[in-house]
Protein backbone atom coordinates (compact mmCIF):
# COMPACT_ATOMS: atom_id res chain seq x y z
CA UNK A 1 39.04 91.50 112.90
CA UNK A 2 40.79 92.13 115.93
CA UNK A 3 42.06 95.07 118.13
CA UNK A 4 45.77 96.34 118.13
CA UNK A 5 46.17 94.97 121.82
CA UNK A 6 44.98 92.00 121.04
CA UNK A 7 47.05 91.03 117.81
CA UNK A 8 50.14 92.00 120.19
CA UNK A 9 49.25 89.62 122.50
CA UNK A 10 48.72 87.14 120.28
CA UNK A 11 51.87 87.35 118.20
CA UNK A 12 54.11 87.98 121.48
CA UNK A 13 52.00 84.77 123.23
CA UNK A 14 54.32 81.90 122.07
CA UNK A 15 57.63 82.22 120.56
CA UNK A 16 61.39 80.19 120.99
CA UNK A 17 63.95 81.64 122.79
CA UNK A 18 67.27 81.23 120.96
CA UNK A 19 69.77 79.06 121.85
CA UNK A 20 73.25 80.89 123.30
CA UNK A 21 76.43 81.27 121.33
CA UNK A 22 79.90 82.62 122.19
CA UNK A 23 81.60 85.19 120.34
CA UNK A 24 84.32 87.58 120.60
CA UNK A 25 83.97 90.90 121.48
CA UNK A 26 85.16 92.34 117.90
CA UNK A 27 81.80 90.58 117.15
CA UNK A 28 79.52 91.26 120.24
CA UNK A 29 77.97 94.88 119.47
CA UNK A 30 74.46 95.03 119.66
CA UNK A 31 74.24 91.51 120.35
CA UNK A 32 72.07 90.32 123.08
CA UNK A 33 73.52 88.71 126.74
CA UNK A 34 72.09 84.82 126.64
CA UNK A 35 73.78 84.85 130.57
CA UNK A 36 74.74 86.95 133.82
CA UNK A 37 78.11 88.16 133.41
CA UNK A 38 79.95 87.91 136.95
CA UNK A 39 83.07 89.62 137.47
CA UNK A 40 86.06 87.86 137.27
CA UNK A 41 88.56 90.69 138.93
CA UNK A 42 87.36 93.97 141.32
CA UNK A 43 87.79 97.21 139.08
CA UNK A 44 90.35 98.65 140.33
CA UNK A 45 91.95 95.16 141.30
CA UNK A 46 94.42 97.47 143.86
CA UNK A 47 94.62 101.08 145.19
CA UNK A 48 95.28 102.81 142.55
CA UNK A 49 96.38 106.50 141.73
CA UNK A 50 94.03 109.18 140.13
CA UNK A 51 96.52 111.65 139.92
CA UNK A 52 100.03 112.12 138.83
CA UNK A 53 101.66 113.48 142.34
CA UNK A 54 103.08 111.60 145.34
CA UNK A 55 102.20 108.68 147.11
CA UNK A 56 102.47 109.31 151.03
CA UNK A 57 100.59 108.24 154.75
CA UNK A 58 98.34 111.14 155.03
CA UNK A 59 99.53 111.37 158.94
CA UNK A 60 102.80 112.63 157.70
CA UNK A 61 101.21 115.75 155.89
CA UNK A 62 102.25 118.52 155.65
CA UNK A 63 105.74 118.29 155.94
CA UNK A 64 108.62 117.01 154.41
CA UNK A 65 109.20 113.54 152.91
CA UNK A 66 112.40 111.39 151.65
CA UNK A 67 110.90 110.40 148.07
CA UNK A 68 111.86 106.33 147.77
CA UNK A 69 110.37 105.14 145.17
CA UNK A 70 109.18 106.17 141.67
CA UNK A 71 106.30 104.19 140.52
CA UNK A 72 104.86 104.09 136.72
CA UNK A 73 101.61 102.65 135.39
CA UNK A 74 102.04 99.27 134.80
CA UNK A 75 105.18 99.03 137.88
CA UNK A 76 104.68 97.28 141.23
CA UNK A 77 106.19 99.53 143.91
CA UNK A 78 109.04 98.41 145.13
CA UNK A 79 108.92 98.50 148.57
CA UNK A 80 106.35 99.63 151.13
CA UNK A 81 106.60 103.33 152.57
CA UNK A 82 107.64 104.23 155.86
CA UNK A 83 106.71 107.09 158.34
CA UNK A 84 108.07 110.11 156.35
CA UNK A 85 108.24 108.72 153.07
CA UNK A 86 106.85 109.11 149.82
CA UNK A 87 107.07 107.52 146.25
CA UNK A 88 106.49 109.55 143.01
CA UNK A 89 103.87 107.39 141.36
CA UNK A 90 101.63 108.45 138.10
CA UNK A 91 98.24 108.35 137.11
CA UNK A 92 96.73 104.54 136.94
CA UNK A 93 99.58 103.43 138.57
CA UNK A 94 99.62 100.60 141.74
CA UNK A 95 99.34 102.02 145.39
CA UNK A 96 102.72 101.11 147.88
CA UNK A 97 101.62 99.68 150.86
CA UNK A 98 101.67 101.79 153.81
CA UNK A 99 100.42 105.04 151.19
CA UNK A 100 96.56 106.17 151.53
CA UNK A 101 96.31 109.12 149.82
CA UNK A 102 98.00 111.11 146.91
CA UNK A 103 98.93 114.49 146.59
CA UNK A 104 99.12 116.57 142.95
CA UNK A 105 102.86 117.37 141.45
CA UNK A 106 101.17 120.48 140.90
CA UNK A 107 101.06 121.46 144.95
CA UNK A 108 104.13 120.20 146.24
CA UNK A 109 108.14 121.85 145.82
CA UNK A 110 110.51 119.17 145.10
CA UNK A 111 114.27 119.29 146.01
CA UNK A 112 116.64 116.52 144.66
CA UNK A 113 114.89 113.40 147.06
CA UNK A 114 112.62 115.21 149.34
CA UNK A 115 109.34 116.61 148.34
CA UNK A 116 107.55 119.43 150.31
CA UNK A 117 103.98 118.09 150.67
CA UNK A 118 100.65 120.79 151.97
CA UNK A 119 98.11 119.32 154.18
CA UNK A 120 95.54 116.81 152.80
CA UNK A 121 91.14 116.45 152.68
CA UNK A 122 91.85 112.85 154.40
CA UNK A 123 92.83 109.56 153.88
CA UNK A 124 91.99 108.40 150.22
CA UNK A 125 92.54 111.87 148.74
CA UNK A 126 92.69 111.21 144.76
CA UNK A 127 93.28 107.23 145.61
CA UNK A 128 91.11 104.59 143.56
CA UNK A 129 90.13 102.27 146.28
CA UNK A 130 89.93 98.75 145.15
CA UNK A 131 86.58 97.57 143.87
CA UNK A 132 85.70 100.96 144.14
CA UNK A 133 84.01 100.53 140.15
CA UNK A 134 83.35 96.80 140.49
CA UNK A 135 83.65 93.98 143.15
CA UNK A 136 85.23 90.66 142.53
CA UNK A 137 81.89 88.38 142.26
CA UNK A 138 79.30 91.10 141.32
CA UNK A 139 76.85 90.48 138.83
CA UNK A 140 78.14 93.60 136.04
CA UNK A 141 75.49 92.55 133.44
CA UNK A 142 72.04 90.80 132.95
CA UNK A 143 71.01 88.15 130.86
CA UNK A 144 68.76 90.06 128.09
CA UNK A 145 70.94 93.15 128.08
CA UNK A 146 71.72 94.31 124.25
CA UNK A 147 75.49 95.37 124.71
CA UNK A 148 76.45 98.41 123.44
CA UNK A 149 80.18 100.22 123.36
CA UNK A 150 80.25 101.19 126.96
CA UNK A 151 79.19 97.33 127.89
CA UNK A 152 81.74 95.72 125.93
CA UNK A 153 84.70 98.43 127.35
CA UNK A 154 83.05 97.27 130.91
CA UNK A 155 84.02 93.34 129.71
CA UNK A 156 87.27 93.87 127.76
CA UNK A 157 88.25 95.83 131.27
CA UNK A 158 87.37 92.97 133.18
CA UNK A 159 89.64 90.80 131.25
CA UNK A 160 86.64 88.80 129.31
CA UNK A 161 87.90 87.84 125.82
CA UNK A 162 84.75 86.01 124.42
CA UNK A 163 80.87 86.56 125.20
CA UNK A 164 77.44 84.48 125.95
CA UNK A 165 75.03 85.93 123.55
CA UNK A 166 71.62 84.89 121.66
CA UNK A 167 71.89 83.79 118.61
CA UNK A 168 70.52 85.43 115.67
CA UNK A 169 67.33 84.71 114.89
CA UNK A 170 67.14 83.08 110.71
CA UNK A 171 63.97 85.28 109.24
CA UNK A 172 62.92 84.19 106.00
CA UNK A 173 61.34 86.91 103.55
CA UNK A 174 59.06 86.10 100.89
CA UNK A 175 57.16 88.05 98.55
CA UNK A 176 54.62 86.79 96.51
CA UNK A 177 52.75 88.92 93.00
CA UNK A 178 52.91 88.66 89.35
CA UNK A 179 53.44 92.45 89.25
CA UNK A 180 56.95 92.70 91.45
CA UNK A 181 60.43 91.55 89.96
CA UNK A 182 63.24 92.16 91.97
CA UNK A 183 65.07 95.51 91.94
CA UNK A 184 67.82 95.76 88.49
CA UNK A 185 65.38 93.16 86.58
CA UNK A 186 64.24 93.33 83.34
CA UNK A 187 60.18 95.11 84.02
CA UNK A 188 57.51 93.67 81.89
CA UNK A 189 54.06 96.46 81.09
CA UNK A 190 52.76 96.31 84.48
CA UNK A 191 55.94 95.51 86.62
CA UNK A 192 57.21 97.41 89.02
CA UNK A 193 60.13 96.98 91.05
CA UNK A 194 59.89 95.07 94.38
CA UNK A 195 60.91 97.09 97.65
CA UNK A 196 59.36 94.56 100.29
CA UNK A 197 62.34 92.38 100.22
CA UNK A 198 64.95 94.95 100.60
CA UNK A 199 63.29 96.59 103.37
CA UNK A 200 62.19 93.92 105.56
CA UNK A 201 65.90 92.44 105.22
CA UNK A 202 67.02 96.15 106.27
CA UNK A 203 64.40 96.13 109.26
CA UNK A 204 65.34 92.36 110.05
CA UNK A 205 68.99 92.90 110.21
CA UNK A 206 68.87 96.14 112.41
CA UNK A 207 66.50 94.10 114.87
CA UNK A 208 68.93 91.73 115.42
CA UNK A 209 68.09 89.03 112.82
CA UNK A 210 69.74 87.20 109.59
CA UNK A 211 67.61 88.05 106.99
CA UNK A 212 67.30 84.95 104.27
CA UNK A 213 65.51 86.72 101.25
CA UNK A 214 63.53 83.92 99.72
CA UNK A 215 63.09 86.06 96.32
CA UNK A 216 59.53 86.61 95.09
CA UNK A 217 56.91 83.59 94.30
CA UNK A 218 54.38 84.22 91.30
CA UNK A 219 50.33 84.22 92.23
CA UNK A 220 50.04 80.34 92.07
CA UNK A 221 49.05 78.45 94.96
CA UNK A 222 50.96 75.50 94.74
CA UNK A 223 54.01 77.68 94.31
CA UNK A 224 53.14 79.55 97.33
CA UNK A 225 52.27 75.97 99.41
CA UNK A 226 55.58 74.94 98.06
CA UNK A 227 57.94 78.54 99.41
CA UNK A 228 56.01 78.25 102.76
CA UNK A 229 57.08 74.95 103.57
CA UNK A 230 60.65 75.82 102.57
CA UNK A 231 59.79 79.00 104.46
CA UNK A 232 58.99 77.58 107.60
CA UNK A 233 62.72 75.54 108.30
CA UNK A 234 64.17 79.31 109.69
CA UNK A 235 63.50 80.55 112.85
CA UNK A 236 60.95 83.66 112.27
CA UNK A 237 58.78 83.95 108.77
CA UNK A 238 57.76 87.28 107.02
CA UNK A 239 55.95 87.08 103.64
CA UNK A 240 54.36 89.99 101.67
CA UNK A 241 51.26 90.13 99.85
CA UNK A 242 48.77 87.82 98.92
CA UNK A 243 46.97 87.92 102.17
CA UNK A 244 44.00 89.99 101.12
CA UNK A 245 40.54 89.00 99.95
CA UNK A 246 41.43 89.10 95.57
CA UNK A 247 41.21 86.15 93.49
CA UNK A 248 44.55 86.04 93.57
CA UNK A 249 45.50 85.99 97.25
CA UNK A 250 46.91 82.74 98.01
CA UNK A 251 48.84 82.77 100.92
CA UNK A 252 46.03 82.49 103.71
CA UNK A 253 45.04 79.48 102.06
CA UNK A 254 48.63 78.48 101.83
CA UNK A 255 48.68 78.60 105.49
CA UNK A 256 46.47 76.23 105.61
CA UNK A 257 47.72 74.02 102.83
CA UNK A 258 51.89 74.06 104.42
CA UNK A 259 50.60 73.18 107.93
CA UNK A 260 50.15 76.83 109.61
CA UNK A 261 48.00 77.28 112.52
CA UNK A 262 46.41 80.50 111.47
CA UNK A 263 45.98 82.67 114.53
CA UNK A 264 44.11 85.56 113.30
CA UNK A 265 43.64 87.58 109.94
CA UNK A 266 42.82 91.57 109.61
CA UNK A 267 43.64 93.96 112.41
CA UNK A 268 41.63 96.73 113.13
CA UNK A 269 44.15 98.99 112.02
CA UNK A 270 45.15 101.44 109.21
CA UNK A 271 47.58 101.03 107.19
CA UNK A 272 47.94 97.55 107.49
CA UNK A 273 44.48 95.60 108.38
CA UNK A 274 44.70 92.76 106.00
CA UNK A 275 47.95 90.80 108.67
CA UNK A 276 48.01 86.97 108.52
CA UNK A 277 49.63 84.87 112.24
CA UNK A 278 50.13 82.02 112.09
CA UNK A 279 52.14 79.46 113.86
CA UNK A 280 54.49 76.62 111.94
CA UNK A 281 54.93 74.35 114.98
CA UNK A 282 56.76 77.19 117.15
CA UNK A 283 57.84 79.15 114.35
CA UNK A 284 55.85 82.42 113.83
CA UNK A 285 54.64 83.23 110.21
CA UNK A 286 53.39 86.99 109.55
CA UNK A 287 51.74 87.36 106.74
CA UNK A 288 52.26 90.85 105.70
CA UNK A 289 50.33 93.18 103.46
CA UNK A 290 51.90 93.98 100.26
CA UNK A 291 51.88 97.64 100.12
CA UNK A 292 55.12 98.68 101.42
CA UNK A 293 54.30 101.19 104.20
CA UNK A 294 51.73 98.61 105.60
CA UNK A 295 54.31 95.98 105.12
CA UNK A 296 56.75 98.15 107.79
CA UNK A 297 54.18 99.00 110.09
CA UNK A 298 53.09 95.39 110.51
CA UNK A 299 56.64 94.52 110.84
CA UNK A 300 57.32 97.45 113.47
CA UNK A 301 54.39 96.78 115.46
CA UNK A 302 53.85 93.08 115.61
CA UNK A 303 56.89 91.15 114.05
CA UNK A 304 59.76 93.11 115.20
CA UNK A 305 58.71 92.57 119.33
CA UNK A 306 58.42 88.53 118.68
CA UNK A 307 61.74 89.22 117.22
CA UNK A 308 63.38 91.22 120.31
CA UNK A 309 61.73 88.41 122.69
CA UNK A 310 63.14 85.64 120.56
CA UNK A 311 66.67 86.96 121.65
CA UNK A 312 65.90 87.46 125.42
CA UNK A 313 65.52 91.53 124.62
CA UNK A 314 64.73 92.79 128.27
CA UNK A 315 63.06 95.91 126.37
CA UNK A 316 61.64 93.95 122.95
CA UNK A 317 59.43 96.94 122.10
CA UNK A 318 60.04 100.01 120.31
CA UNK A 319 60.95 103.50 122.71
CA UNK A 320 58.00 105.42 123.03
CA UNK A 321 58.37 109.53 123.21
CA UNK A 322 56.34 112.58 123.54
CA UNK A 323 56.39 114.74 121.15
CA UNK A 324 54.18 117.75 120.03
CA UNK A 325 52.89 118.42 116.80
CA UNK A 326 53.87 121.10 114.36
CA UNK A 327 50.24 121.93 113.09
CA UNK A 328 46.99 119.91 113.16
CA UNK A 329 46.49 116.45 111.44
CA UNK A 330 43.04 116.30 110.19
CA UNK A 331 41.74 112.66 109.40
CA UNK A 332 38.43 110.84 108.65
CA UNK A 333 37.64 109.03 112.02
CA UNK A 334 36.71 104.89 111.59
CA UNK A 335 39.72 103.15 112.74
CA UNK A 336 43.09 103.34 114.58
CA UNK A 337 45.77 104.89 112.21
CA UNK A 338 49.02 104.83 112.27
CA UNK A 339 50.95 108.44 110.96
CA UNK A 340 54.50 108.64 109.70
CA UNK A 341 56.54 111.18 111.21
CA UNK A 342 59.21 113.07 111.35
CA UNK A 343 61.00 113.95 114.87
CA UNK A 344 62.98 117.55 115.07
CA UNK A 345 64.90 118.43 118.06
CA UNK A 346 63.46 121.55 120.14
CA UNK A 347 65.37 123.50 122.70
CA UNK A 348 61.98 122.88 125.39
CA UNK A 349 63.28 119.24 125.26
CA UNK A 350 59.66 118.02 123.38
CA UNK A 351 60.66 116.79 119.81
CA UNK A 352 58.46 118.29 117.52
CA UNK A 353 56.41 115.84 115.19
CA UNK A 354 55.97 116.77 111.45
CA UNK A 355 53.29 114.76 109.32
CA UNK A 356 54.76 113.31 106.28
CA UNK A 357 52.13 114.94 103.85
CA UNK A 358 51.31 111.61 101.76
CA UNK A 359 50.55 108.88 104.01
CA UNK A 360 48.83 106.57 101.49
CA UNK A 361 50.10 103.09 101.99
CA UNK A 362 51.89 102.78 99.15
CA UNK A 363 54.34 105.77 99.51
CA UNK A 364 58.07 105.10 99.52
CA UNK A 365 59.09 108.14 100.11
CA UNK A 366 57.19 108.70 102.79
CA UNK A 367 59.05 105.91 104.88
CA UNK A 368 62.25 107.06 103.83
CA UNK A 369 62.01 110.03 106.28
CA UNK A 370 59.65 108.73 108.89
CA UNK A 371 61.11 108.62 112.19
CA UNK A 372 58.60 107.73 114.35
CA UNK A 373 54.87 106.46 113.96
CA UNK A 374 51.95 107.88 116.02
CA UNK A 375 49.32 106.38 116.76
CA UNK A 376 45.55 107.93 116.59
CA UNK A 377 42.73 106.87 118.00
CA UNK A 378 39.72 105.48 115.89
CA UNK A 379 37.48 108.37 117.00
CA UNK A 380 40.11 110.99 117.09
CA UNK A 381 39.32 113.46 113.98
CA UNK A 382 42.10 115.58 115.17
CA UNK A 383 45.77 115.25 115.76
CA UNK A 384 47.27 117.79 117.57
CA UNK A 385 49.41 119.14 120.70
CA UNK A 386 51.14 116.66 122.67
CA UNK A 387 51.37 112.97 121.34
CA UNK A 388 53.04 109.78 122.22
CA UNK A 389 55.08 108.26 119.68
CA UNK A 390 57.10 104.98 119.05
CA UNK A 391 60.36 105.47 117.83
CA UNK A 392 61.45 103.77 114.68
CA UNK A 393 64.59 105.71 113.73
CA UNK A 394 67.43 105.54 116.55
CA UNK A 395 69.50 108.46 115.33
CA UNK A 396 66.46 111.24 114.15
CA UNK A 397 67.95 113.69 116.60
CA UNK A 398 71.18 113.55 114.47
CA UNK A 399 69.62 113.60 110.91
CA UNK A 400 66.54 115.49 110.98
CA UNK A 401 66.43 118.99 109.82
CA UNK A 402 63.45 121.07 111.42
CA UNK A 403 60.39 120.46 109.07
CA UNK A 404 60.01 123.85 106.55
C-alpha cells in the first residue's frame, strides 16, 4: 500500500500528450491551446477614439476650430487635419492624421461648422493609441491555456477564425458486478441500479474528455480479460469494481491477463484504498473501486490530473481553497480521509465548509452536494477551524445555500 503522494506521482509519471486539432471558435470553449497564439494585427490596429467628441491637434486648444470632417465607426477620415481644424468623429472610430487627442461633445459649443473646444490634459486625451491592448507579433496566449469566453473574444478580435487545440482525450468506462444493471433496466432480487457509469462519463466529459461507456461486464474473468483488451484501444481507461480482494474480483488479475503493467494496488487512503494503475503500453488504466463515492474520489484525485496533463493543462490539478469549518468533524484516526463538503460563501471572504453528515462510501446523495473534498490527516482525530480544500464543484459560490 502506498502513500497519497506517491500514487500521484506514479499515475502523473508517464502519460501521452494529445495530438493538436483545429477547430472553430463556435467549438473552442474550454478547450485546451495545443500552440502559442501570436498576434496577427496590433489591438487597436490605428488611433482610435474613446469618446464620441472632436478630433483636433491638442496645440490648437482652447479655441475655436473649422469642423472638416465627420468621421463614423467603421469610416476612414477623409482627409488629414490642419492647424485649426477639427473632425467630429465617434466612439471606435479611426484617428485623422494630424489629430492627437479628442475632446467630449459634452464640453464643447458647436455653431453651424466651428466648434468651441476648452483646454485639454495633453496629447492622447481619450485617444486609443495603436497597440495600446496588443502589439502586432506578441505572443496573446500560451500553449496549455484552457480558453474560456474572454480568450476566445481576445481571438475573434484579432481576426482568428479557427483554433490549435488538444484533442480530446477517448476514456473508456467499464464497470464490472453481477449486482449492477444499467439505470431504466429490468432489476433482478439483488440488483441495483448502476451509477458508476453515468458519473464517471459526467466527471470525464467536464474534464475535458469523450467519455466511451463500455456498459457493465458480469464477474467472469475471461469476460473481463476480453472488455480490457477492447478497453485499452482509447486513450485513458477507467473501470469500476472488481479490484478488491473477494472471490469475485477479477480485474487485477485481468490486468495481468490483457497485457497491463500493474503499477501499484491499494492506497493508503479512505474512501478509496482498494485503486488498481496500470499501464497498457502508454495508455493509463485506473482501476477504480466500486462504491461510488470511492469511485469519484479516485477519479478526482488520481485520474482526472493524468487527464488535464494529457491535454497540455498548464494547471492539471484541482483549485485548492481555504475554508473554515462550521463545527468540529470528529473521526477515528488510522488513515488519510477524504470528507465531502459543502462550500458557503461568507462575507470575511473564508468559505465556510459544512460536513455532509453520511460520508460512508456508498452514499449518493452525499456526492450530489459535495463541493469540495478535504483532506485529513491519518492522525488528525479532529477537524476543525481553518482547512485547505480542493475544489470539485466550479460554481458552489452560485448554488450553495448556507448549511442549516
Amino acid at each position: 500500500m502506498i502513500t497519497i503522494d506517491e500514487a500521484r506521482a506514479r499515475t502523473c509519471a508517464r502519460y501521452v500528450r494529445m495530438p493538436s486539432e483545429t477547430v472553430v471558435l463556435e467549438d473552442a470553449l474550454d478547450r485546451v491551446l495545443a500552440a502559442d497564439v501570436i498576434a496577427p494585427i496590433a489591438l487597436p490596429p490605428w488611433p482610435a477614439s474613446a469618446m464620441d467628441g472632436f478630433a483636433l491637434h491638442a496645440e490648437d486648444a482652447p479655441g475655436t476650430l473649422r469642423v472638416v470632417d465627420d468621421i463614423a465607426a467603421g469610416r476612414a477620415p477623409s482627409r488629414a487635419l490642419g492647424g485649426g481644424e477639427a473632425a467630429r468623429i465617434m466612439t471606435g472610430a479611426m484617428l485623422p492624421p494630424g489629430a492627437d487627442t479628442v475632446v467630449k461633445i459634452e464640453d464643447v459649443s458647436v455653431d453651424g461648422d466651428l466648434v468651441e473646444v476648452p483646454g485639454v490634459r495633453g496629447v492622447g486625451q481619450h485617444v486609443r493609441a495603436a497597440g495600446s491592448d496588443v502589439s502586432q507579433g506578441a505572443r496573446v496566449l500560451e500553449a496549455g491555456t484552457v480558453l474560456g469566453p474572454g480568450a476566445i473574444g481576445l481571438l475573434a478580435g484579432l481576426g482568428i477564425p479557427t483554433v490549435r487545440v488538444a484533442r480530446r482525450p477517448r476514456v473508456a468506462i467499464l464497470s464490472t458486478g453481477d449486482e449492477v444493471v444499467a439505470p431504466g433496466a429490468r432489476l433482478g432480487p439483488a440488483q441495483i441500479p448502476s451509477a458508476n457509469n453515468a458519473l464517471l462519463a459526467a466527471w470525464v466529459r467536464r474534464g475535458g474528455g469523450v467519455p466511451c461507456d463500455l456498459g457493465i461486464v458480469r464477474d467472469d474473468p475471461v469476460a473481463v480479460r476480453a472488455a480490457l483488451e477492447e478497453a485499452c484501444t482509447h486513450d485513458l481507461v477507467l473501470t469500476t469494481g472488481g479490484v478488491s480482494v473477494g472471490d469475485h474480483d477479477h480485474v487485477r488479475d485481468a490486468f495481468h491477463a490483457a497485457g497491463i503493467a500493474l503499477q501499484f494496488w491499494r492506497v493508503d487512503m479512505k474512501p478509496g484504498k482498494p485503486l488498481a494503475y496500470g499501464l497498457a503500453g502508454e495508455v493509463p488504466v485506473f482501476g477504480l473501486p466500486g462504491n461510488p463515492v470511492s469511485c469519484m474520489v479516485n477519479f478526482l484525485v488520481f485520474a482526472r490530473p493524468v487527464l488535464r496533463r494529457m491535454l497540455g493543462d498548464l494547471r492539471p490539478d484541482l483549485p485548492r481553497l481555504r475554508v473554515r469549518m462550521t463545527a468540529p468533524w470528529d473521526r477515528a484516526v488510522g488513515r488519510p480521509e477524504w470528507l465531502r463538503v459543502t462550500l458557503a460563501p461568507h462575507e470575511d471572504g473564508v468559505p465556510r465548509a459544512h460536513v455532509a453528515a453520511t460520508q460512508g462510501s456508498a452514499s449518493l446523495q452525499s456526492m450530489s452536494r459535495c463541493d469540495a473534498l478535504l483532506l485529513v490527516p491519518a492522525d488528525v482525530a479532529r477537524v476543525e477551524g481553518d482547512c485547505e480544500a480542493l475544489v470539485v464543484e466550479p460554481g458552489w459560490s452560485a448554488r450553495c445555500d448556507p448549511p442549516r
